[in-house]
C-alpha atoms as a PDB file:
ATOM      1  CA  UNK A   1       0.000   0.000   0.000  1.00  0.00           C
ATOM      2  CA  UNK A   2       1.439   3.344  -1.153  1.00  0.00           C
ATOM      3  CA  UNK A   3       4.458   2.217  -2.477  1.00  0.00           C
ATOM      4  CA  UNK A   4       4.439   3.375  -6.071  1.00  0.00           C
ATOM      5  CA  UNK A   5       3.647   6.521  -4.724  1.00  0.00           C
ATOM      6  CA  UNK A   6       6.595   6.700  -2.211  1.00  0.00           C
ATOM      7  CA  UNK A   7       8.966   5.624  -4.955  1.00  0.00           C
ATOM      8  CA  UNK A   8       7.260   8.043  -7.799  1.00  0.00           C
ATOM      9  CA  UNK A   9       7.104  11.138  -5.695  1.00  0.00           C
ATOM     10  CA  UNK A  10       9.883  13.292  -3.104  1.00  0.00           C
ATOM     11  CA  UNK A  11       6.471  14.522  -1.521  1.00  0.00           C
ATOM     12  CA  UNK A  12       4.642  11.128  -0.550  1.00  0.00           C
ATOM     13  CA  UNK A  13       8.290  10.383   0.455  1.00  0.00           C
ATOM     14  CA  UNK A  14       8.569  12.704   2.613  1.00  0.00           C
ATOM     15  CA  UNK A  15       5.166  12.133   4.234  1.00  0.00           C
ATOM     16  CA  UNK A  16       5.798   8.584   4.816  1.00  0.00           C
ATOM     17  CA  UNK A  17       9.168   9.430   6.333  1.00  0.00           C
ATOM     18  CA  UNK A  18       7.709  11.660   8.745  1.00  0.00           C
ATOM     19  CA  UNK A  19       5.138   9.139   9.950  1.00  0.00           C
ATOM     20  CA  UNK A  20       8.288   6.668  10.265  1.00  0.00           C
ATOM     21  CA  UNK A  21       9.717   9.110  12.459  1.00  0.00           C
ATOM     22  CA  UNK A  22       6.689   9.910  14.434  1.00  0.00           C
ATOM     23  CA  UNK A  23       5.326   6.588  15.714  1.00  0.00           C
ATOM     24  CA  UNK A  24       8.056   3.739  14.692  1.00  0.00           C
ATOM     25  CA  UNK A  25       8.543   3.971  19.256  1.00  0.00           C
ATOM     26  CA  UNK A  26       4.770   3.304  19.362  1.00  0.00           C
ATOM     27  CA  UNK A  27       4.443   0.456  16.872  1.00  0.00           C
ATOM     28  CA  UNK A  28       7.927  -0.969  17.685  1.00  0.00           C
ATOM     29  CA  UNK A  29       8.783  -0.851  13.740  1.00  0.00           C
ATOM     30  CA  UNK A  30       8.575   1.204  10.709  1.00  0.00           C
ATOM     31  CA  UNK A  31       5.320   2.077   9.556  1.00  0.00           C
ATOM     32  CA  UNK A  32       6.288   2.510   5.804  1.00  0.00           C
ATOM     33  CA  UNK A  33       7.747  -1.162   5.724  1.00  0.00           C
ATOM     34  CA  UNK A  34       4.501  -2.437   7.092  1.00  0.00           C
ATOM     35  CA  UNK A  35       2.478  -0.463   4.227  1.00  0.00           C
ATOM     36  CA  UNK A  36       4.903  -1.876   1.374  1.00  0.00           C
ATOM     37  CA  UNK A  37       5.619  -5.588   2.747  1.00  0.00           C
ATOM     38  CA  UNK A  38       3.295  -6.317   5.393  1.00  0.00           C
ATOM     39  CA  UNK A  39       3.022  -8.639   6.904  1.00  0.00           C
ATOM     40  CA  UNK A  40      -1.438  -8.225   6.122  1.00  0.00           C
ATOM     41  CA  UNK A  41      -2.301  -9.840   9.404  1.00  0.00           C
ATOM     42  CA  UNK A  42      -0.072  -7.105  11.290  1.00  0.00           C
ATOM     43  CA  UNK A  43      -0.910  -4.569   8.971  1.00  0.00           C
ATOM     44  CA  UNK A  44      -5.170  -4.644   9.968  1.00  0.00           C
ATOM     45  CA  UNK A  45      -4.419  -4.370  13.360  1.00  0.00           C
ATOM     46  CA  UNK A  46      -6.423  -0.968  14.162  1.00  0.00           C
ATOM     47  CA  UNK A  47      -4.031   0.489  15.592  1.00  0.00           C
ATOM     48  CA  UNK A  48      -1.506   0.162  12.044  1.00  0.00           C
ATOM     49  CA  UNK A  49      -3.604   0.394  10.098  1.00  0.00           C
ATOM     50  CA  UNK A  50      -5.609   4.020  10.678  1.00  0.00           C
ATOM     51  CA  UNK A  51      -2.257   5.588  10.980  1.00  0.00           C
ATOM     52  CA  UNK A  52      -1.369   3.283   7.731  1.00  0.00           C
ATOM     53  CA  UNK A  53      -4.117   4.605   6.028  1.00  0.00           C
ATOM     54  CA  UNK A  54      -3.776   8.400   6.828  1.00  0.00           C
ATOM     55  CA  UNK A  55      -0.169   7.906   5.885  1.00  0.00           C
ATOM     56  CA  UNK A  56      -1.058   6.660   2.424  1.00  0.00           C
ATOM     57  CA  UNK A  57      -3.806   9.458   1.847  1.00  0.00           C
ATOM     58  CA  UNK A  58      -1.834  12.495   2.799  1.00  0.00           C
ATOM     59  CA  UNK A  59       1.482  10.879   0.514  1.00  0.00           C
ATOM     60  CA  UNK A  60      -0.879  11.043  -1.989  1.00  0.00           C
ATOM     61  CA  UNK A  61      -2.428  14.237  -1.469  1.00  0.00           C
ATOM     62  CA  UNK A  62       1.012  15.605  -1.469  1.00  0.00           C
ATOM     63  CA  UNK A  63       1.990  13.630  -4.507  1.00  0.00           C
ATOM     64  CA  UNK A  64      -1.042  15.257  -6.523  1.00  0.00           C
ATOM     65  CA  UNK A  65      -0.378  18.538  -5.324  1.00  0.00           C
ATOM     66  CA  UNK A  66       2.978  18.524  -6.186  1.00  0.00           C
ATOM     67  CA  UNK A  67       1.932  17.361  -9.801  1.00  0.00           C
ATOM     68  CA  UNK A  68      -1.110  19.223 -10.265  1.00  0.00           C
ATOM     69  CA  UNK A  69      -0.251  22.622  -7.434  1.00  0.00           C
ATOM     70  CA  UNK A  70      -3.163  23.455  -5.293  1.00  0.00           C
ATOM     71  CA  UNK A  71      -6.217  21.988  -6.153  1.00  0.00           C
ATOM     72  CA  UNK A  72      -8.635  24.518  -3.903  1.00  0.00           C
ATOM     73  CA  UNK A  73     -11.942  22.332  -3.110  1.00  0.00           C
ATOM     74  CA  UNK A  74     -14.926  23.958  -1.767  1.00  0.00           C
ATOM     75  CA  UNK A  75     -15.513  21.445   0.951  1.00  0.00           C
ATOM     76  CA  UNK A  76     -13.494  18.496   2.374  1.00  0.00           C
ATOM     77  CA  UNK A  77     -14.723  15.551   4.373  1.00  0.00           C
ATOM     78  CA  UNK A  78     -14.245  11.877   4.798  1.00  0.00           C
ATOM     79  CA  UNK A  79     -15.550   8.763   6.696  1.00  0.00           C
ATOM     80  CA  UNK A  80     -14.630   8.113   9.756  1.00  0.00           C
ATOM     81  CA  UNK A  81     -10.717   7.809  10.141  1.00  0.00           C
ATOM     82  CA  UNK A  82     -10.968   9.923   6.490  1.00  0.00           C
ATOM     83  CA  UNK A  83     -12.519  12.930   8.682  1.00  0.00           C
ATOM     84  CA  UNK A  84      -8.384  13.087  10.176  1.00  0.00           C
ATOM     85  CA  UNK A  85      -7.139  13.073   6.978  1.00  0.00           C
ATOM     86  CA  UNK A  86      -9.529  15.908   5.653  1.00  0.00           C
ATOM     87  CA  UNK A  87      -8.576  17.722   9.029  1.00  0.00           C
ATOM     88  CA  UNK A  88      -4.697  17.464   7.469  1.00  0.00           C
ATOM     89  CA  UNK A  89      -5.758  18.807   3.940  1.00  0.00           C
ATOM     90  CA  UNK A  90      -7.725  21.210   5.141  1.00  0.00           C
ATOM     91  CA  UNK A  91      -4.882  22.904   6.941  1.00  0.00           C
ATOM     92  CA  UNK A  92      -6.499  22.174  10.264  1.00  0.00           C
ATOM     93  CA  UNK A  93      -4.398  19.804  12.083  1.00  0.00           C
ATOM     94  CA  UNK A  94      -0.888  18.988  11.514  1.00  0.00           C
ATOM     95  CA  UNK A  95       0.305  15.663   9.778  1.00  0.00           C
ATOM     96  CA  UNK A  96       2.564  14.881  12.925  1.00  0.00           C
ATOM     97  CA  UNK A  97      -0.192  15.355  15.260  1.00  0.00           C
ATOM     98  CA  UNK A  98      -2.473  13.278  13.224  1.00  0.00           C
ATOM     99  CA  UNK A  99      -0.777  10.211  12.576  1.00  0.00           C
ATOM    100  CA  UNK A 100       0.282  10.157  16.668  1.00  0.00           C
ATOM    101  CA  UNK A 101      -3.431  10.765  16.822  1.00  0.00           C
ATOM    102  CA  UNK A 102      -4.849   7.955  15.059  1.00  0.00           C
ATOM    103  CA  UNK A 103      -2.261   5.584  16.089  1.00  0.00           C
ATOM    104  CA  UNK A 104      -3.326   5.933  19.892  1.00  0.00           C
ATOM    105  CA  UNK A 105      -7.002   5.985  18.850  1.00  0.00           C
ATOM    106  CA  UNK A 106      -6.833   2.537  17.115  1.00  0.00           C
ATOM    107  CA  UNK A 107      -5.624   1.556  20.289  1.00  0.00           C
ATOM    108  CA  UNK A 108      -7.997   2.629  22.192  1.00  0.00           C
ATOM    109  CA  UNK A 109     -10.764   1.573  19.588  1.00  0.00           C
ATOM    110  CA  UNK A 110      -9.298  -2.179  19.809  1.00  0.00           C
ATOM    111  CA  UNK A 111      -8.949  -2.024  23.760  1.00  0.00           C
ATOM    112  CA  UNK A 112     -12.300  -0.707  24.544  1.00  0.00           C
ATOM    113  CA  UNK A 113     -14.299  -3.903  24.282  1.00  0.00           C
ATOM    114  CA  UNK A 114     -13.165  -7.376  25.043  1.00  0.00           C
ATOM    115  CA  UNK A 115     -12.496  -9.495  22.483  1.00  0.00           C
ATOM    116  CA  UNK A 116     -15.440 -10.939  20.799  1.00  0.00           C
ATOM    117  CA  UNK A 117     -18.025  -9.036  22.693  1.00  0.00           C
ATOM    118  CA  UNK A 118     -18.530  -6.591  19.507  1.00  0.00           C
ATOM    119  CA  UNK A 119     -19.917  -6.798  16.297  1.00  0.00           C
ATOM    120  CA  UNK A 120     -21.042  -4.869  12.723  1.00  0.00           C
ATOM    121  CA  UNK A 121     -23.200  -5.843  10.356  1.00  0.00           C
ATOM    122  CA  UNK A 122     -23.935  -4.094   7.010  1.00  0.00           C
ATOM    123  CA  UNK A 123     -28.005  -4.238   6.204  1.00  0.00           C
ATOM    124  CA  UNK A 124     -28.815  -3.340   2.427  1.00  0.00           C
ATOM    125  CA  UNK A 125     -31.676  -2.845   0.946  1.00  0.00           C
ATOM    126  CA  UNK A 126     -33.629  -0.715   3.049  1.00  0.00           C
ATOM    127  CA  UNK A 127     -33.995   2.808   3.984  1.00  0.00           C
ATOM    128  CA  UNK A 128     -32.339   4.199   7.104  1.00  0.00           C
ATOM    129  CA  UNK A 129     -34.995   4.838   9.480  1.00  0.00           C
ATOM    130  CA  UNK A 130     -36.090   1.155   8.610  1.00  0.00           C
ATOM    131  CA  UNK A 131     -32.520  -0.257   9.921  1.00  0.00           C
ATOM    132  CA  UNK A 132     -32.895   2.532  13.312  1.00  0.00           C
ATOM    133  CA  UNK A 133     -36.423   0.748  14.153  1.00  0.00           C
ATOM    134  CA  UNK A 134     -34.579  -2.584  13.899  1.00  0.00           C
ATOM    135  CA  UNK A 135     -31.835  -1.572  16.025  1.00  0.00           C
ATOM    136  CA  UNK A 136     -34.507  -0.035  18.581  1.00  0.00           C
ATOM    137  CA  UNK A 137     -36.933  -3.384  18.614  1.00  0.00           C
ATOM    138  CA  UNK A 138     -33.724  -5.727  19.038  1.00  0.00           C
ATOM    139  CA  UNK A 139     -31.950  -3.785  21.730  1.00  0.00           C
ATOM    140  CA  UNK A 140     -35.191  -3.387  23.242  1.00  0.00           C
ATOM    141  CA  UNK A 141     -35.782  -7.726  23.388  1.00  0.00           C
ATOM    142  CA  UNK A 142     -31.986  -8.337  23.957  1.00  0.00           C
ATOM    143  CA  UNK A 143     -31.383  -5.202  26.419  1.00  0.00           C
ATOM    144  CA  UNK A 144     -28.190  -5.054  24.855  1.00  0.00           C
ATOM    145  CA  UNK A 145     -26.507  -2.396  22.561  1.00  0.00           C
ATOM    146  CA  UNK A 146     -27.021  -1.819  18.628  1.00  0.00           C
ATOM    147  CA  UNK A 147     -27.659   0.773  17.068  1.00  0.00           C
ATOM    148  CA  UNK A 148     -26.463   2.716  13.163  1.00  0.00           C
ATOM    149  CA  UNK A 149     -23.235   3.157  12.862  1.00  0.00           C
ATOM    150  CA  UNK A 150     -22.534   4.493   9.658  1.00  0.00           C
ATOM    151  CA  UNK A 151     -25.125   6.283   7.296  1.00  0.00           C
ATOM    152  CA  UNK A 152     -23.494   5.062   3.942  1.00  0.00           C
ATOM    153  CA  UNK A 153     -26.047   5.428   1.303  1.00  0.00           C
ATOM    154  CA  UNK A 154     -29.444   5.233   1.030  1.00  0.00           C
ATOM    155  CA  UNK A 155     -29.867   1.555   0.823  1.00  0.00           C
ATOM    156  CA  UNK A 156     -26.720   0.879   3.000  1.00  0.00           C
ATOM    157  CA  UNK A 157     -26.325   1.382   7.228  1.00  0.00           C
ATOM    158  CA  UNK A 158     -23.986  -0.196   9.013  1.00  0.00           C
ATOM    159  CA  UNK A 159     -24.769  -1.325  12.670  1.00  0.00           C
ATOM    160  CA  UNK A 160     -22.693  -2.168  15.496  1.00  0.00           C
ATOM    161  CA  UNK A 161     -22.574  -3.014  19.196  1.00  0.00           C
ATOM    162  CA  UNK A 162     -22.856  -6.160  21.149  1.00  0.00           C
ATOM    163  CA  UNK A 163     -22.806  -9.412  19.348  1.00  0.00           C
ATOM    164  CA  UNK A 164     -25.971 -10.633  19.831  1.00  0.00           C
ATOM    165  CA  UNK A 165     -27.804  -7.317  19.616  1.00  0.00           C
ATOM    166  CA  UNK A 166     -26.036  -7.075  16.505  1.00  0.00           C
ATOM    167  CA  UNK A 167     -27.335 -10.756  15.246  1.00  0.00           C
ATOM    168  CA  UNK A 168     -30.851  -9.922  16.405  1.00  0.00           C
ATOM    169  CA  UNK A 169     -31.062  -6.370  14.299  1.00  0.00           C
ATOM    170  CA  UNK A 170     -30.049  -7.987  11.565  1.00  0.00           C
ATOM    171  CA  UNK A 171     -32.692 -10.706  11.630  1.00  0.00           C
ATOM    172  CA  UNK A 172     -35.474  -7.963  12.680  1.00  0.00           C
ATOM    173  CA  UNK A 173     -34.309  -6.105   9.345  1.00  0.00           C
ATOM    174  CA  UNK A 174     -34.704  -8.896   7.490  1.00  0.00           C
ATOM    175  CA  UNK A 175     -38.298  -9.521   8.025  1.00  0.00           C
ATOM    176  CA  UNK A 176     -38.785  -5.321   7.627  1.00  0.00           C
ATOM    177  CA  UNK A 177     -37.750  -5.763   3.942  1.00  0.00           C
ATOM    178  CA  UNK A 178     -33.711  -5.506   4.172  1.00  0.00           C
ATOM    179  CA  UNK A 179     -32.411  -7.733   0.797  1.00  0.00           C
ATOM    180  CA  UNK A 180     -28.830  -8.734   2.743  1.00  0.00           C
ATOM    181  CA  UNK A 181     -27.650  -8.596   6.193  1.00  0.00           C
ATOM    182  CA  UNK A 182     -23.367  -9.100   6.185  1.00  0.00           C
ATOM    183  CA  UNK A 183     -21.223  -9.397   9.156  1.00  0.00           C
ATOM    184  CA  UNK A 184     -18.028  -7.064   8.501  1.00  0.00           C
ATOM    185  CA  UNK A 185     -14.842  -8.774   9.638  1.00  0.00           C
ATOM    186  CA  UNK A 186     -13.683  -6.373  12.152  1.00  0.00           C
ATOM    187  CA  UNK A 187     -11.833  -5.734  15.103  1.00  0.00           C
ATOM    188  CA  UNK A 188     -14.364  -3.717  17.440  1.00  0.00           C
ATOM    189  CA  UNK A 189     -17.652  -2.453  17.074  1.00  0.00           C
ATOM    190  CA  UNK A 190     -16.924   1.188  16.161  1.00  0.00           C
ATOM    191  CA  UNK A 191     -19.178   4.248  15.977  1.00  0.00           C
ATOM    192  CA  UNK A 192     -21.528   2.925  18.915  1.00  0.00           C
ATOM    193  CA  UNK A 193     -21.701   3.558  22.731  1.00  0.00           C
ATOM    194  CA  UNK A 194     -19.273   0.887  23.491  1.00  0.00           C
ATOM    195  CA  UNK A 195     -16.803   3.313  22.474  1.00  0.00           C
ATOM    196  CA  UNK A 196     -17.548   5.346  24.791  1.00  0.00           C
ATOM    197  CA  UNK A 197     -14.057   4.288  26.959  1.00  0.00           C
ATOM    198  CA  UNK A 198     -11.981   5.051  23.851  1.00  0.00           C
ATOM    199  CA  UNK A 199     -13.932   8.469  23.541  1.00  0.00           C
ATOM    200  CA  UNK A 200     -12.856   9.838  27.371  1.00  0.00           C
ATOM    201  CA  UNK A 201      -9.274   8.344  26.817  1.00  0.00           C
ATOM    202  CA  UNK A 202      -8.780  10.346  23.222  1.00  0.00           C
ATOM    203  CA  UNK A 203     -10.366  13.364  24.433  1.00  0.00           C
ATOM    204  CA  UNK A 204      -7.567  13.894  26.972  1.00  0.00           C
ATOM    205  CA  UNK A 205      -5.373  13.832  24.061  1.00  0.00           C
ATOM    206  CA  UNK A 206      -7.416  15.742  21.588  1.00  0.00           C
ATOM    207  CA  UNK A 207      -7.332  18.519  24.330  1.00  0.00           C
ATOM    208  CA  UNK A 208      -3.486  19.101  23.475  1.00  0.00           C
ATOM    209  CA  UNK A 209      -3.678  19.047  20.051  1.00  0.00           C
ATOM    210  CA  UNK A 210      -3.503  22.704  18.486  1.00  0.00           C
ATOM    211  CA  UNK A 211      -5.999  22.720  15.659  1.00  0.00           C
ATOM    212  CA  UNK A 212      -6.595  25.818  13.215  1.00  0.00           C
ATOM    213  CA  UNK A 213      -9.108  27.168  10.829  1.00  0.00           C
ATOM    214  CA  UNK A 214     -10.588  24.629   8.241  1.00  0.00           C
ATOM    215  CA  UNK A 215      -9.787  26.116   4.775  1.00  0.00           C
ATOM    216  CA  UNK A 216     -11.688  24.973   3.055  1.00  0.00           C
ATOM    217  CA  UNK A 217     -14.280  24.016   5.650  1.00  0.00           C
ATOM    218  CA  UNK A 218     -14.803  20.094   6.961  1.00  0.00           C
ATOM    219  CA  UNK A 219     -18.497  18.915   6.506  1.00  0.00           C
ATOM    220  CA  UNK A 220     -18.006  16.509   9.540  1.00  0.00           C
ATOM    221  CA  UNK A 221     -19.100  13.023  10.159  1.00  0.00           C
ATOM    222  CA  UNK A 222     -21.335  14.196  13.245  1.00  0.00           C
ATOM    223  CA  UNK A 223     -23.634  17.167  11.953  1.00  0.00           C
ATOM    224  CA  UNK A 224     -23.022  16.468   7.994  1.00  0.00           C
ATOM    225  CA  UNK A 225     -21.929  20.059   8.230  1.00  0.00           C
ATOM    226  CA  UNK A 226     -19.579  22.793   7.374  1.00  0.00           C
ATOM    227  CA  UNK A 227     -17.095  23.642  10.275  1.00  0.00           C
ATOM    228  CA  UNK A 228     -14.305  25.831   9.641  1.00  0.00           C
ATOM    229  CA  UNK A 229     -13.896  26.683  13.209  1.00  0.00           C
ATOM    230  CA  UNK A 230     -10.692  25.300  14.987  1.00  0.00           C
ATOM    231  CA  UNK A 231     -12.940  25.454  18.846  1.00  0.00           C
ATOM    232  CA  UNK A 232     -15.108  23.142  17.695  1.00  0.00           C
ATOM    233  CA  UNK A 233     -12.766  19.733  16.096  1.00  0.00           C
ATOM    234  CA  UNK A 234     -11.674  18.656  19.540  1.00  0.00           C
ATOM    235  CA  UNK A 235     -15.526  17.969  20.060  1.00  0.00           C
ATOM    236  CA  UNK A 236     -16.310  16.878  16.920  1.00  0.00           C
ATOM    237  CA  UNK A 237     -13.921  14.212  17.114  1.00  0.00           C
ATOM    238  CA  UNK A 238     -14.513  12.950  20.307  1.00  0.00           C
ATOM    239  CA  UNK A 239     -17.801  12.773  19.557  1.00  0.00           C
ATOM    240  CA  UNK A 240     -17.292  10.694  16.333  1.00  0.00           C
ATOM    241  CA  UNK A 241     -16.321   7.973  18.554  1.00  0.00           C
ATOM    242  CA  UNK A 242     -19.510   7.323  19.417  1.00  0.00           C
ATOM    243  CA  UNK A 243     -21.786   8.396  16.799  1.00  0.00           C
ATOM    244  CA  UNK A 244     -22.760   7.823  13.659  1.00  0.00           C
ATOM    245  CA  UNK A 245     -21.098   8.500  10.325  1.00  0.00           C
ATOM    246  CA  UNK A 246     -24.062  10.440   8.713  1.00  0.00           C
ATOM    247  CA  UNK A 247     -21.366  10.184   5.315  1.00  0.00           C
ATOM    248  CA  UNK A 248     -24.683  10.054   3.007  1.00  0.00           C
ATOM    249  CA  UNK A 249     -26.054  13.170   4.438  1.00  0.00           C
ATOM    250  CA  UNK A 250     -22.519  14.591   4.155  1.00  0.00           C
ATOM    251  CA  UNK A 251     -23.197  14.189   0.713  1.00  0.00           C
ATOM    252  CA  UNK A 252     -26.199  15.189   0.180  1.00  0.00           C
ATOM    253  CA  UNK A 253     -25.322  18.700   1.907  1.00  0.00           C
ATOM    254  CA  UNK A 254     -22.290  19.064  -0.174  1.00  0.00           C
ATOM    255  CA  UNK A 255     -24.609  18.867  -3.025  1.00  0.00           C
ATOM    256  CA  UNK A 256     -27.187  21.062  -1.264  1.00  0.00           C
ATOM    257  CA  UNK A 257     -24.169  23.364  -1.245  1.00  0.00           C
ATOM    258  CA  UNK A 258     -23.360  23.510  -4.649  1.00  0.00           C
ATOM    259  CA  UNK A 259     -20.489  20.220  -4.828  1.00  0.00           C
ATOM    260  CA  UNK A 260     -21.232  17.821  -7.914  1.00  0.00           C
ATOM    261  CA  UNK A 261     -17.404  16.640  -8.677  1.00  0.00           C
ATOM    262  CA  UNK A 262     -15.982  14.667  -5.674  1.00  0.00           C
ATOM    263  CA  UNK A 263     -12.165  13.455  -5.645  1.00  0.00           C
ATOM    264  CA  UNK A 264     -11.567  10.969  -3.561  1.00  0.00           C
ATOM    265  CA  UNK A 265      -7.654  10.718  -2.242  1.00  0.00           C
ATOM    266  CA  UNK A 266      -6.496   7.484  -0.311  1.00  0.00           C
ATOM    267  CA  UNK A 267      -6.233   3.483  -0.656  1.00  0.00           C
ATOM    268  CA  UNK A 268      -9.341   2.401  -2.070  1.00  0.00           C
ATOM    269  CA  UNK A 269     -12.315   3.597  -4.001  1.00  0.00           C
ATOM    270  CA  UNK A 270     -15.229   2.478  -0.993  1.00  0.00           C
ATOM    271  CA  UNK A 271     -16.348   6.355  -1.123  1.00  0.00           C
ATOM    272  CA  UNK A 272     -16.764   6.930  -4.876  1.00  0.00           C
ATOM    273  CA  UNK A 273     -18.743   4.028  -4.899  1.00  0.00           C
ATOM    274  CA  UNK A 274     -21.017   5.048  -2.052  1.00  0.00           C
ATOM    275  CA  UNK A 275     -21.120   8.648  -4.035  1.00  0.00           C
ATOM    276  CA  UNK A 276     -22.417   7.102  -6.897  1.00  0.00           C
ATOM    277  CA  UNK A 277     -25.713   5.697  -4.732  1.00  0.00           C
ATOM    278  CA  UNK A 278     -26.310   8.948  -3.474  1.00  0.00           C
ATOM    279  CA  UNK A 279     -25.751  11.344  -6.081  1.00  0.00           C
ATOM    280  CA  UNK A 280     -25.822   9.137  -9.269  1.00  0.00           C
ATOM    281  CA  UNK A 281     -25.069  12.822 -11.152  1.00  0.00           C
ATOM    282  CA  UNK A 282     -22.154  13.716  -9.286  1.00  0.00           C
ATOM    283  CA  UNK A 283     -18.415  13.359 -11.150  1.00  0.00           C
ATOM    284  CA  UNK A 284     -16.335  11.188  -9.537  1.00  0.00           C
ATOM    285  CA  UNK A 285     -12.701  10.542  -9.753  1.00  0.00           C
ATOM    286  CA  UNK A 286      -9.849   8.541  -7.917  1.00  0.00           C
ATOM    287  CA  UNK A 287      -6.625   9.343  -6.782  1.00  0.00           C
ATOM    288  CA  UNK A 288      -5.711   5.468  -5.262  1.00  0.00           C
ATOM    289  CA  UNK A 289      -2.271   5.007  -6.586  1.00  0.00           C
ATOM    290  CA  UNK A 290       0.336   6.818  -9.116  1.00  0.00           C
ATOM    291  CA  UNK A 291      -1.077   5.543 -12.211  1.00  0.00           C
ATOM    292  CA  UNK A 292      -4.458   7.047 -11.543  1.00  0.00           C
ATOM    293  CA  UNK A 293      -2.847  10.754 -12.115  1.00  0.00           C
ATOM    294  CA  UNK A 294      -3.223  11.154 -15.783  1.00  0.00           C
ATOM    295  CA  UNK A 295      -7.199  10.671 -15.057  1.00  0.00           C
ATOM    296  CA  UNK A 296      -6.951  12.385 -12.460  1.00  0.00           C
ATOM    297  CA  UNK A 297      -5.537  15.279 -14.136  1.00  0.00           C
ATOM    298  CA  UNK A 298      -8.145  15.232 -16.680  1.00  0.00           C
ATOM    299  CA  UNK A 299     -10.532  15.227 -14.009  1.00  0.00           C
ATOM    300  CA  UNK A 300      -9.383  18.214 -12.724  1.00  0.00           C
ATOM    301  CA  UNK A 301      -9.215  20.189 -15.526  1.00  0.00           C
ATOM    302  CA  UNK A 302     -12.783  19.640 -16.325  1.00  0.00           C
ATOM    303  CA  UNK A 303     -13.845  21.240 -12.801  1.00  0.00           C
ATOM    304  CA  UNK A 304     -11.639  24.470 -13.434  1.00  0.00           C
ATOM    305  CA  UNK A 305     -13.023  24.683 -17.393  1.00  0.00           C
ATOM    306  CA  UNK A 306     -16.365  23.653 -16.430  1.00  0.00           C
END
């Protein structure tokens, strides 16, 4: 992950030498060997692979701005973990601070729940508020915790909490129309009260974090709205421990906004895809790796001529 761009750009470079630097104590090895030779087992440990993953997206982000020069959005965002690395691009919150950030909140993610207490399921198939009065009626029979956890498209929510809450949502979505229930193979159940350990423990650190001014301004995972203002992320991301990621009505109010062409930088093209369920009319492009630049180029040329 990220190599081509490490070896094709002196920017990524850089950024991936800087995370090196920042957190090889904390991992007990180098992060950028991890990203280019794994091994994949260590590597999707939570607590590798956020900071792995912000690493890769800010090399690239560098990479493309040193190819293309600035590229001036209206609005940035991203899901989850993203929402760190939009923080970084929007001049908010240094790259330093953010990769020591999401290192120690992976950890605390992972620790917060014993190990096989957890679970997330992706429902599809059915509207939102169908999926919420699942997670209501089973945590309400189990008395345990389950609720949304991420707000991906319309016909996509992902739920989390304990186990069985978890296994009984999904069955009570089922028989309220939901197509597909899938358990996700992961490490915690994120975005749900469980967190809420891992939310007092990286609030502490958030506190000593200096953020500034969003340019351009964050539409953040918690409101699915514009914040430029620096007060206000320490809050926000605490809070985005616990809640939801409401990423399609992040979407939705970019568009309300004005947005129609979204970019999306990092490993992976999850996002575009979810884009294109939400706004089918929206541009999309992908910046996953080197060789994407030339369409990525053309991409952005379009948005200035257009």
């Amino acid at each position: 992950m990220g190599r081509d761009v490490f070896e094709a750009s002196p920017a990524a470079r850089a950024v991936f030498e800087e995370a090196d630097e920042a957190i090889s104590a904390s991992i007990r090895t180098s992060l950028s060997k991890l990203c280019f030779e794994g091994p994949e087992d260590e590597l999707r440990r939570t607590e590798i692979q956020q900071p792995a993953i912000l690493t890769t997206s800010i090399a690239l982000l560098r990479a493309l701005e040193e190819e293309l020069g600035s590229l001036e959005p209206a609005f940035v965002g991203g899901h989850s973990l993203g929402e760190y690395s939009a923080l970084v691009a929007a001049g908010a919150l240094g790259f330093e601070d953010a990769v020591r950030t999401v290192n120690l909140r992976g950890r605390l993610m992972q620790d917060a729940v014993a190990e096989g207490r957890g679970a997330m399921a992706a429902v599809m198939g059915v509207a939102p508020d169908v999926v919420s009065d699942a997670c209501r009626q089973a945590a309400h029979e189990t008395g345990l915790v389950v609720t949304p956890a991420n707000f991906n498209s319309p016909q996509q929510t992902v739920i989390a909490g304990d186990a069985a809450g978890v296994e009984a949502a999904c069955l009570q979505a089922r028989e309220l129309g939901a197509k597909k229930t899938v358990p996700l193979p992961v490490s915690a159940p994120f975005h749900c009260t469980l967190m809420k350990p891992a939310a007092e423990k990286l609030e502490i650190e958030l506190g000593r974090l200096v953020f500034s001014e969003a340019v351009p301004p964050l539409i953040t995972n918690v409101e699915a709205e514009p914040n430029a203002d620096a007060s206000r992320m320490p809050a926000l991301l605490r809070e985005q421990v616990t809640a939801p990621v409401r990423f399609s009505d992040m979407v939705a109010r970019m568009k309300a906004l004005g947005v129609d062409q979204f970019l999306e930088v990092g490993p992976g093209r999850v996002l575009s895809g979810l884009i294109a369920r939400i706004e089918r009319r929206a541009r999309r492009a992908n910046f996953a790796s080197f060789a994407d630049l030339d369409e990525v180029r053309e991409f952005v040329a379009g948005t200035v001529s257009e």
